[in-house]
PDB file of N, CA and C in Angstrom:
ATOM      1  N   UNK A   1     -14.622  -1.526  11.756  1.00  0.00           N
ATOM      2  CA  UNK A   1     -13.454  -1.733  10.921  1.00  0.00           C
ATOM      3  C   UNK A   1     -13.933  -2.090   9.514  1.00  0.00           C
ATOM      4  N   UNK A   2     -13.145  -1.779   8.460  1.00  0.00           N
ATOM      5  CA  UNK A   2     -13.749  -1.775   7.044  1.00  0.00           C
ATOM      6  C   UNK A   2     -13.396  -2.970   6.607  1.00  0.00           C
ATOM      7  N   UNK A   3     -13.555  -3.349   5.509  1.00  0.00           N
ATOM      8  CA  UNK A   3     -13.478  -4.492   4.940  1.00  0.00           C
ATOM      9  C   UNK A   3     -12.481  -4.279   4.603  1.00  0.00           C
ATOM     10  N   UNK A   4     -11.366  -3.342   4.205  1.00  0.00           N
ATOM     11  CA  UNK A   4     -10.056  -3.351   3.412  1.00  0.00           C
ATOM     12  C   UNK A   4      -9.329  -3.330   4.459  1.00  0.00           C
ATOM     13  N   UNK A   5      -9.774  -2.777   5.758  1.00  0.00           N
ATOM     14  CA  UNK A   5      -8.676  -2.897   7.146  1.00  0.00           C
ATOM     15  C   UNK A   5      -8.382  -4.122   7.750  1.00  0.00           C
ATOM     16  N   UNK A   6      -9.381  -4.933   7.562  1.00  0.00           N
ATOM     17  CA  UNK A   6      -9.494  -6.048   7.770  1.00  0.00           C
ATOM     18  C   UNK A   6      -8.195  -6.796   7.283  1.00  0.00           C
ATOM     19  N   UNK A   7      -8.025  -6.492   5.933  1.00  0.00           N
ATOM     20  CA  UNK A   7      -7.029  -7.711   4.990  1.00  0.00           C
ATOM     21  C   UNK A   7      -5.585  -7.043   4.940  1.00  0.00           C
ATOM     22  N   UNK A   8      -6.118  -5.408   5.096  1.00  0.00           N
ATOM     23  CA  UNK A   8      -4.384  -4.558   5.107  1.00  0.00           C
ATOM     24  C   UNK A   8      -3.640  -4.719   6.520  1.00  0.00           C
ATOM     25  N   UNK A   9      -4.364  -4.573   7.244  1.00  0.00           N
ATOM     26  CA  UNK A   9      -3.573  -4.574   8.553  1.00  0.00           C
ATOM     27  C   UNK A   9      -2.702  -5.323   8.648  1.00  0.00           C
ATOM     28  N   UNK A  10      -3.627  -6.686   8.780  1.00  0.00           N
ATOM     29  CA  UNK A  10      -2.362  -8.349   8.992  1.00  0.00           C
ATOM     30  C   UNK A  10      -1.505  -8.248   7.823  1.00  0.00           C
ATOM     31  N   UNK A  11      -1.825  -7.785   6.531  1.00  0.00           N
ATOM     32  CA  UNK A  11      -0.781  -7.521   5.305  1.00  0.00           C
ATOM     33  C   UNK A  11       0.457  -6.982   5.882  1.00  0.00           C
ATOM     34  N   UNK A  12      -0.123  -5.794   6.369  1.00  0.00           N
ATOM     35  CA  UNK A  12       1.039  -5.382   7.186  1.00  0.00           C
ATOM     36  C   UNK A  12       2.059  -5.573   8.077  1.00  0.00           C
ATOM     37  N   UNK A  13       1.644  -6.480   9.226  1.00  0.00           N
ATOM     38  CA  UNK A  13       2.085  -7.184   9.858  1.00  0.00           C
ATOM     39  C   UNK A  13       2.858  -8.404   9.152  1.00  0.00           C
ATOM     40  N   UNK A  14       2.361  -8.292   8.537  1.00  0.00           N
ATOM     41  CA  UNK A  14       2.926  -9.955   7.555  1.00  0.00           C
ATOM     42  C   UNK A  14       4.649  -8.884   6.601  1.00  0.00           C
ATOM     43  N   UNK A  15       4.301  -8.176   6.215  1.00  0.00           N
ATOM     44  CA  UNK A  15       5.756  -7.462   5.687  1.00  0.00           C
ATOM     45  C   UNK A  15       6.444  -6.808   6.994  1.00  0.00           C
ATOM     46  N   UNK A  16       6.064  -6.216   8.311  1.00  0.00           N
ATOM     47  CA  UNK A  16       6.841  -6.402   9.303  1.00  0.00           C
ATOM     48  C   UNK A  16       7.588  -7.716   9.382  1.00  0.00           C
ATOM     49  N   UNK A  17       6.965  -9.054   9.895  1.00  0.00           N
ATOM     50  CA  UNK A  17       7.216 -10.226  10.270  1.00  0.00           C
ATOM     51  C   UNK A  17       8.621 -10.310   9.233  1.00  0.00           C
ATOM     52  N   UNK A  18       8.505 -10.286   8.105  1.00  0.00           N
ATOM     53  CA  UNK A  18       8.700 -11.028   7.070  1.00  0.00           C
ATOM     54  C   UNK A  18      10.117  -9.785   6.673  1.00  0.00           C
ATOM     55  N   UNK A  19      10.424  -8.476   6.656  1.00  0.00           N
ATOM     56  CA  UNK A  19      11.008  -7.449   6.785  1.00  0.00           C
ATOM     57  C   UNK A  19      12.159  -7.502   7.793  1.00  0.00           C
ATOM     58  N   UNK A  20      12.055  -8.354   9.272  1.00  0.00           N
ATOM     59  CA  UNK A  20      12.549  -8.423  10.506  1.00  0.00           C
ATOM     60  C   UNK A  20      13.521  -9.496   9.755  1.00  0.00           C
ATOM     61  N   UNK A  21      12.997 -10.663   9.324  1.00  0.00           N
ATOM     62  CA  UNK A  21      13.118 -12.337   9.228  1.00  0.00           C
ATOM     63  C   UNK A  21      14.486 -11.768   8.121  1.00  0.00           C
ATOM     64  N   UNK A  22      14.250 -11.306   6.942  1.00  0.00           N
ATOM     65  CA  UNK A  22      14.672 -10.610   6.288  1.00  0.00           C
ATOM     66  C   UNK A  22      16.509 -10.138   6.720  1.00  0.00           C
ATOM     67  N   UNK A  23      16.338  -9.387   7.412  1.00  0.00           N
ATOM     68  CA  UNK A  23      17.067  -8.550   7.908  1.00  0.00           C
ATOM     69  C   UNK A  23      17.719  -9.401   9.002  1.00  0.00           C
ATOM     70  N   UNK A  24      17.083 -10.162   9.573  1.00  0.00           N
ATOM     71  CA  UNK A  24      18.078 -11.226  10.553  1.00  0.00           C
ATOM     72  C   UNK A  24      19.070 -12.349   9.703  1.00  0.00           C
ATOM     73  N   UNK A  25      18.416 -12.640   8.441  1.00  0.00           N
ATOM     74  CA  UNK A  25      19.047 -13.744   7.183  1.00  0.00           C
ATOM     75  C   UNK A  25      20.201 -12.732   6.666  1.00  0.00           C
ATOM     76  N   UNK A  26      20.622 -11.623   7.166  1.00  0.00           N
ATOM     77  CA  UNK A  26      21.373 -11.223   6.205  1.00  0.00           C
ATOM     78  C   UNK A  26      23.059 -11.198   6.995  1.00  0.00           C
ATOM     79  N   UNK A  27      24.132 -11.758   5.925  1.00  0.00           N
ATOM     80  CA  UNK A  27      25.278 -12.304   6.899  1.00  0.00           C
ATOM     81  C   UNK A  27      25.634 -11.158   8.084  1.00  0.00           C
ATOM     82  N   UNK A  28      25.999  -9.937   8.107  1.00  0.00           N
ATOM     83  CA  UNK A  28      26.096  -9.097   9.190  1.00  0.00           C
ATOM     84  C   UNK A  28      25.841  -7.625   8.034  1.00  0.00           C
ATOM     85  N   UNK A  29      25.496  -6.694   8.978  1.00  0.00           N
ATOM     86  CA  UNK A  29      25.590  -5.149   8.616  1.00  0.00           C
ATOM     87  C   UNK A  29      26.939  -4.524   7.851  1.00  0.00           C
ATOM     88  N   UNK A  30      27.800  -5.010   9.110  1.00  0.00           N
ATOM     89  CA  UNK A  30      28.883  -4.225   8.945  1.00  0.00           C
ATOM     90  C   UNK A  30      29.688  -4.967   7.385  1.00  0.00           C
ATOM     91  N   UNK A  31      29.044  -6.101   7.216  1.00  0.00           N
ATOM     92  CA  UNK A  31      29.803  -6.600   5.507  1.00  0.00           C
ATOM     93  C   UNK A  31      29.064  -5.845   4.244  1.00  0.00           C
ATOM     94  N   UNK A  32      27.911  -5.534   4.614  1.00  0.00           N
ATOM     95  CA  UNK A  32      27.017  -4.880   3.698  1.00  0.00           C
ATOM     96  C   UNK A  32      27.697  -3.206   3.452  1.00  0.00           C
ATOM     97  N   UNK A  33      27.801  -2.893   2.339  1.00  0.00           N
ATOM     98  CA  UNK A  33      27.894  -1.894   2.136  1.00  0.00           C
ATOM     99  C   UNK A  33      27.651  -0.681   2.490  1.00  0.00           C
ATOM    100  N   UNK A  34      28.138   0.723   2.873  1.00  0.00           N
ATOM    101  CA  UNK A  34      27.102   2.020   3.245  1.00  0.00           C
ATOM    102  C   UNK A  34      26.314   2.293   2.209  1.00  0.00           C
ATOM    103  N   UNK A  35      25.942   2.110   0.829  1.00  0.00           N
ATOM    104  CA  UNK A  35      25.153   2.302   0.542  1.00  0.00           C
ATOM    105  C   UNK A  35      23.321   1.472   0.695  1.00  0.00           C
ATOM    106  N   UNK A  36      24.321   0.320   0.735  1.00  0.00           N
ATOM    107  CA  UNK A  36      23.228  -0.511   0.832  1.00  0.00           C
ATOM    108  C   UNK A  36      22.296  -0.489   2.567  1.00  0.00           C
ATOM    109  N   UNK A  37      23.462  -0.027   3.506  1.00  0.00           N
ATOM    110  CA  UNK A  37      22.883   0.474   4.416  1.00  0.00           C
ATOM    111  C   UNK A  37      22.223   1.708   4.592  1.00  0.00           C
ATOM    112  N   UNK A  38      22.109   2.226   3.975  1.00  0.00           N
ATOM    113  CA  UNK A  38      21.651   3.863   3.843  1.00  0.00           C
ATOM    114  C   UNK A  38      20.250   3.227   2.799  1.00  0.00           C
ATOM    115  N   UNK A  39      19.877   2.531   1.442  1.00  0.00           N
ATOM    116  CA  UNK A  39      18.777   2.092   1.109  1.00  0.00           C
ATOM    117  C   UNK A  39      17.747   1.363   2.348  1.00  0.00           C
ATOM    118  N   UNK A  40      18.537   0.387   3.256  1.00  0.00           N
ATOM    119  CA  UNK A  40      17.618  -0.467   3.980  1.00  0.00           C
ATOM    120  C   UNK A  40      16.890   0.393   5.205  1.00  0.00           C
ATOM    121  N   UNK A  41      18.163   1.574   5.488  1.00  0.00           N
ATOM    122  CA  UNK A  41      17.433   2.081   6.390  1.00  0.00           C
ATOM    123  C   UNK A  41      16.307   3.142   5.994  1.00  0.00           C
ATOM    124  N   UNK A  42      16.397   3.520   4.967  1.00  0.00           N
ATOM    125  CA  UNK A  42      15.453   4.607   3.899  1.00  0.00           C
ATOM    126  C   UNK A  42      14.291   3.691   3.984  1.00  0.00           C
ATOM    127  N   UNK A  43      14.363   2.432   3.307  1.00  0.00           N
ATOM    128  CA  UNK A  43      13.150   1.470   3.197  1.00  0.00           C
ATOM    129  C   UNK A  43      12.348   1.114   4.564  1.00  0.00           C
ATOM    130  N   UNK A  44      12.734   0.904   5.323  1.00  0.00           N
ATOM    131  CA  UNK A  44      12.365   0.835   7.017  1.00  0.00           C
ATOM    132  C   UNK A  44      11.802   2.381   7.062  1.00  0.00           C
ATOM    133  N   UNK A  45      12.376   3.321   7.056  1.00  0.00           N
ATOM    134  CA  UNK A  45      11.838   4.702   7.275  1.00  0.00           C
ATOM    135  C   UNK A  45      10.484   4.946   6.586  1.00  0.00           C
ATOM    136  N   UNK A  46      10.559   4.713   5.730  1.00  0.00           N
ATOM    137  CA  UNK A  46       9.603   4.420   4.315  1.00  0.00           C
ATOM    138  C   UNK A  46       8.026   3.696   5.114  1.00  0.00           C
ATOM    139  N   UNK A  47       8.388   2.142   5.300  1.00  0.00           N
ATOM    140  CA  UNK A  47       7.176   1.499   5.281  1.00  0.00           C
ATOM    141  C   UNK A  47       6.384   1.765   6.565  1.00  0.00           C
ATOM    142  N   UNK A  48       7.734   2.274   7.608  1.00  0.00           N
ATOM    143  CA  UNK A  48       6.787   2.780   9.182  1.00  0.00           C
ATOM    144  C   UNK A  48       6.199   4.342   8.548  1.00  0.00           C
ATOM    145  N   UNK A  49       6.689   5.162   7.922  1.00  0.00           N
ATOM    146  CA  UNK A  49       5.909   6.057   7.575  1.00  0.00           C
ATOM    147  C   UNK A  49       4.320   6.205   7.001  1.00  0.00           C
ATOM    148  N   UNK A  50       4.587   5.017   5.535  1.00  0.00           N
ATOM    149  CA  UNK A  50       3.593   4.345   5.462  1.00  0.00           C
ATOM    150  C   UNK A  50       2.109   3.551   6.457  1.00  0.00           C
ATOM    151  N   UNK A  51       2.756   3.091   7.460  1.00  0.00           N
ATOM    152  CA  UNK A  51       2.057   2.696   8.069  1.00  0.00           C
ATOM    153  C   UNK A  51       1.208   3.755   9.376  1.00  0.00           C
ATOM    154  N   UNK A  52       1.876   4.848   9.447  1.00  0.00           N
ATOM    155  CA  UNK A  52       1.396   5.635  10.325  1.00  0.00           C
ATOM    156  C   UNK A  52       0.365   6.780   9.877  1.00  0.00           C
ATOM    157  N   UNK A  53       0.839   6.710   8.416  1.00  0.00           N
ATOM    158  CA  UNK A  53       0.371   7.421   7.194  1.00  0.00           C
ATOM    159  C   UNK A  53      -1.405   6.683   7.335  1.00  0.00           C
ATOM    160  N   UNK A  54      -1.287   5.252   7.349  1.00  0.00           N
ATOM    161  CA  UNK A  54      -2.674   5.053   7.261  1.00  0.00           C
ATOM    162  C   UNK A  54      -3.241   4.923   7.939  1.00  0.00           C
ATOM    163  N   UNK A  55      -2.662   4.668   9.352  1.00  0.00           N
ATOM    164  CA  UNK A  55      -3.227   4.366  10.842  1.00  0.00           C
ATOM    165  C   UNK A  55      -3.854   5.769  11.042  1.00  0.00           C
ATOM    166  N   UNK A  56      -3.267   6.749  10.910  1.00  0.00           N
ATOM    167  CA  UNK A  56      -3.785   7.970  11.173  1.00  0.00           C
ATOM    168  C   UNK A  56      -5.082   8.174   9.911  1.00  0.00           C
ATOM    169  N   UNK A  57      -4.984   8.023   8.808  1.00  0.00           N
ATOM    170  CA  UNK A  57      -6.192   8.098   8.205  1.00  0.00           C
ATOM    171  C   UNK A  57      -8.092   6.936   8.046  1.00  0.00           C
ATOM    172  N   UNK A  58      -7.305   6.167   8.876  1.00  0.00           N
ATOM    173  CA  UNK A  58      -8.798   5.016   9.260  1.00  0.00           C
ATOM    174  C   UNK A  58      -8.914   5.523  10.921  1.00  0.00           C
ATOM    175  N   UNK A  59      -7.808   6.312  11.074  1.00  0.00           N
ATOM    176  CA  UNK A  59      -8.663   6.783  12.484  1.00  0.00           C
ATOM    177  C   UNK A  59     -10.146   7.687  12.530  1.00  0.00           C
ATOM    178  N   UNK A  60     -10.500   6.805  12.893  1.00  0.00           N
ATOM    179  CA  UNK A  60     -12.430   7.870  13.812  1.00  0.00           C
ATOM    180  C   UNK A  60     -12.107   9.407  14.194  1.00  0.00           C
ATOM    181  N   UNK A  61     -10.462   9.733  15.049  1.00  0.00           N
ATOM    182  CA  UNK A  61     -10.975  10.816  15.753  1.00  0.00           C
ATOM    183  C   UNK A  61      -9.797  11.264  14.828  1.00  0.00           C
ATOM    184  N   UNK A  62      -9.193  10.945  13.658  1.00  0.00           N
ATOM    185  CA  UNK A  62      -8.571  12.077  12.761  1.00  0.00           C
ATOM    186  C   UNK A  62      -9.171  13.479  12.368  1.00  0.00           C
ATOM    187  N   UNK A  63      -8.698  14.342  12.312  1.00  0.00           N
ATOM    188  CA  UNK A  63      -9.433  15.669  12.065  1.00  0.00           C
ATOM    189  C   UNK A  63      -9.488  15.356  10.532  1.00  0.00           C
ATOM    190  N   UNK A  64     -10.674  15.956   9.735  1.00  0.00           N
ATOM    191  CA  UNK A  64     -11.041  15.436   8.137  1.00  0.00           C
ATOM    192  C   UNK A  64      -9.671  16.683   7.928  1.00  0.00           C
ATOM    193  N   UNK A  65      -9.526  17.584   7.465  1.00  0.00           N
ATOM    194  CA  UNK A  65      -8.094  18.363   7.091  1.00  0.00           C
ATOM    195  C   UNK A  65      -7.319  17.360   7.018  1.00  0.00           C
ATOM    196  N   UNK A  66      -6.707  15.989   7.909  1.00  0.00           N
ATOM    197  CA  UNK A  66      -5.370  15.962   7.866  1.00  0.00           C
ATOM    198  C   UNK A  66      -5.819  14.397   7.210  1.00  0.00           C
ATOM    199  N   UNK A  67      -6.862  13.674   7.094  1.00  0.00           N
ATOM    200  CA  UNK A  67      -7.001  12.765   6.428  1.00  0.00           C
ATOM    201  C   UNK A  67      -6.232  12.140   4.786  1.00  0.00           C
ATOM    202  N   UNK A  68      -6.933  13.528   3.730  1.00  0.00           N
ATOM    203  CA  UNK A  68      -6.372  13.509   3.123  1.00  0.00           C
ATOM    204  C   UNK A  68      -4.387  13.384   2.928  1.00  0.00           C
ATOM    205  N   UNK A  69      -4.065  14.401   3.601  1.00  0.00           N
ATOM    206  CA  UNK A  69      -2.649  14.517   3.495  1.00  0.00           C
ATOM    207  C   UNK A  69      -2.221  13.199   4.175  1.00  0.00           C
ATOM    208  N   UNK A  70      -2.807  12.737   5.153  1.00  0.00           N
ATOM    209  CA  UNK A  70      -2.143  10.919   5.912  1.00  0.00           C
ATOM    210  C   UNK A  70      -2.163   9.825   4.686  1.00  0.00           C
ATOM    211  N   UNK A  71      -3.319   9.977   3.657  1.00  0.00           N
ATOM    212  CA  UNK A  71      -3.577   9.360   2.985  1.00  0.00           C
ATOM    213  C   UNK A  71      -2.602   9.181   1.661  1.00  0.00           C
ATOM    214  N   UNK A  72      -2.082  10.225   1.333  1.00  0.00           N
ATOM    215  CA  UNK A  72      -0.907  10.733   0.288  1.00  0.00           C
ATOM    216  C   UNK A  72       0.418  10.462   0.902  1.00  0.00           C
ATOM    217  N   UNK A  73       1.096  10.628   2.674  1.00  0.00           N
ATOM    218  CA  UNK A  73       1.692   9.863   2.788  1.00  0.00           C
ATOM    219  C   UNK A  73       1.596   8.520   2.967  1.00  0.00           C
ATOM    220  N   UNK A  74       0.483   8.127   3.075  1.00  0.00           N
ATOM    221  CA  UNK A  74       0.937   6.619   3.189  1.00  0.00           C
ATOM    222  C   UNK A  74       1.309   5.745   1.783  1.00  0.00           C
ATOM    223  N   UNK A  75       0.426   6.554   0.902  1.00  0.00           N
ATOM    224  CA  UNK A  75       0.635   6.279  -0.864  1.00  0.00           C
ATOM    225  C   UNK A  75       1.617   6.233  -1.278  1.00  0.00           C
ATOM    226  N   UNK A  76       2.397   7.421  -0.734  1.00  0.00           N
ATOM    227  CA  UNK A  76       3.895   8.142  -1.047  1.00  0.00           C
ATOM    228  C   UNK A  76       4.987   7.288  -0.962  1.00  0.00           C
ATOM    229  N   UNK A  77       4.841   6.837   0.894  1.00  0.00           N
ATOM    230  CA  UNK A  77       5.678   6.271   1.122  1.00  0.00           C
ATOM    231  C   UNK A  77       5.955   4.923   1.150  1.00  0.00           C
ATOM    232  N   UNK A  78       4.676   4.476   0.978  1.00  0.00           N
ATOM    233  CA  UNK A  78       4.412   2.519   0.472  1.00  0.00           C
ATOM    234  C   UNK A  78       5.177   2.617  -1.048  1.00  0.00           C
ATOM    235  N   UNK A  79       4.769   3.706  -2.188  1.00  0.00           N
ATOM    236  CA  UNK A  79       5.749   3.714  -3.092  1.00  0.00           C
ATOM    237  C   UNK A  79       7.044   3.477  -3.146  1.00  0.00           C
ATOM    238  N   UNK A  80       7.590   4.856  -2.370  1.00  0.00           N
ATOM    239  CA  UNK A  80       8.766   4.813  -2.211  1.00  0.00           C
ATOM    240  C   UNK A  80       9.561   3.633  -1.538  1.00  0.00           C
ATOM    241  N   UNK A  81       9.054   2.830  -0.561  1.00  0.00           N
ATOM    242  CA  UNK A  81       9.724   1.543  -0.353  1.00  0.00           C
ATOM    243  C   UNK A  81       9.652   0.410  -1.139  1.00  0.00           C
ATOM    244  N   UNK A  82       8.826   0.591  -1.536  1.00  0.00           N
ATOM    245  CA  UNK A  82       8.426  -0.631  -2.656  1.00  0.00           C
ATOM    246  C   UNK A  82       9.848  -0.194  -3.580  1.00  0.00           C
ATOM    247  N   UNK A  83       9.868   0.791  -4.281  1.00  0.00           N
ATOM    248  CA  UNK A  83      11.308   1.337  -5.445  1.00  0.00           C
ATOM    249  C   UNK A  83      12.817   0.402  -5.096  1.00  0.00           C
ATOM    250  N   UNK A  84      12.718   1.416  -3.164  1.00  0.00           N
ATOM    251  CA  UNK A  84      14.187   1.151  -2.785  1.00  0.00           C
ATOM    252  C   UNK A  84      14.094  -0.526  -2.628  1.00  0.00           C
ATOM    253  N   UNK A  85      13.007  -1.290  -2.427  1.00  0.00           N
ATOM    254  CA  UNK A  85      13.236  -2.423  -2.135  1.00  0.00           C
ATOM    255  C   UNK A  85      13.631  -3.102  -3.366  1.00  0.00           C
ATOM    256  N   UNK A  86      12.962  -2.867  -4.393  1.00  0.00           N
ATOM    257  CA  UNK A  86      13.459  -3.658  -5.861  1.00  0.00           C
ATOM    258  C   UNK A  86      14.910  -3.180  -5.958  1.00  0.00           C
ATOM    259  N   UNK A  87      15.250  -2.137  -6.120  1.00  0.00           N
ATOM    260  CA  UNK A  87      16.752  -1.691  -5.856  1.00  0.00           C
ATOM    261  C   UNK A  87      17.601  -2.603  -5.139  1.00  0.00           C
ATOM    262  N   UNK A  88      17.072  -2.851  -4.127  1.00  0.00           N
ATOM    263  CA  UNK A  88      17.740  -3.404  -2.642  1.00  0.00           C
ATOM    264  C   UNK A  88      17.675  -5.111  -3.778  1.00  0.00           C
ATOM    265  N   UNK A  89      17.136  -5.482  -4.431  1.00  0.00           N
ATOM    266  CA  UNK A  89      17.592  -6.932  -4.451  1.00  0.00           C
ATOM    267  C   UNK A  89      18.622  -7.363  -5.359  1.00  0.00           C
ATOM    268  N   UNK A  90      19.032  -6.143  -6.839  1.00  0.00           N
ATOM    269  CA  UNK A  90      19.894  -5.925  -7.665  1.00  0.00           C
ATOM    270  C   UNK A  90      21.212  -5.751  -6.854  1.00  0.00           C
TER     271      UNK A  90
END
């Protein structure tokens, strides 16, 4: 395991944890808006993408072809939640 997997992983886990906690503090769904439900669920779509995005690229038995492209989604889509989330607090 690399030295950056080391500190990203639990990172990760730590914005799961903290993403869940999040989302349980909030008064109910159904008061929240459809838009704002349609951002949170984009952002959730987003950071598990992200995360599969990189799991698949620190994998050993990834084929090198698809490395790169795991690597661009996970970039992509850690972006893209990061956006909708600043959005999400306005």
């Amino acid at each position: 395991m690399s030295a950056f997997a080391k500190i990203s992983w639990p990172a990760y886990g730590l914005l799961v944890a903290t993403g869940i906690w999040n989302i349980l503090a909030l008064p109910s769904m159904s008061a929240l808006g459809i838009n704002y439900q349609i951002a949170l669920s984009l952002k959730i779509l987003l950071a598990v993408a992200s995360g599969l995005g990189a799991f698949v690229a620190q994998s050993p038995h990834a084929p090198a072809a698809l490395v790169p492209a795991s690597r661009a989604l996970a970039t992509l889509s850690a972006t893209g939640a990061l956006l909708i989330g600043v959005g999400l607090i306005s």
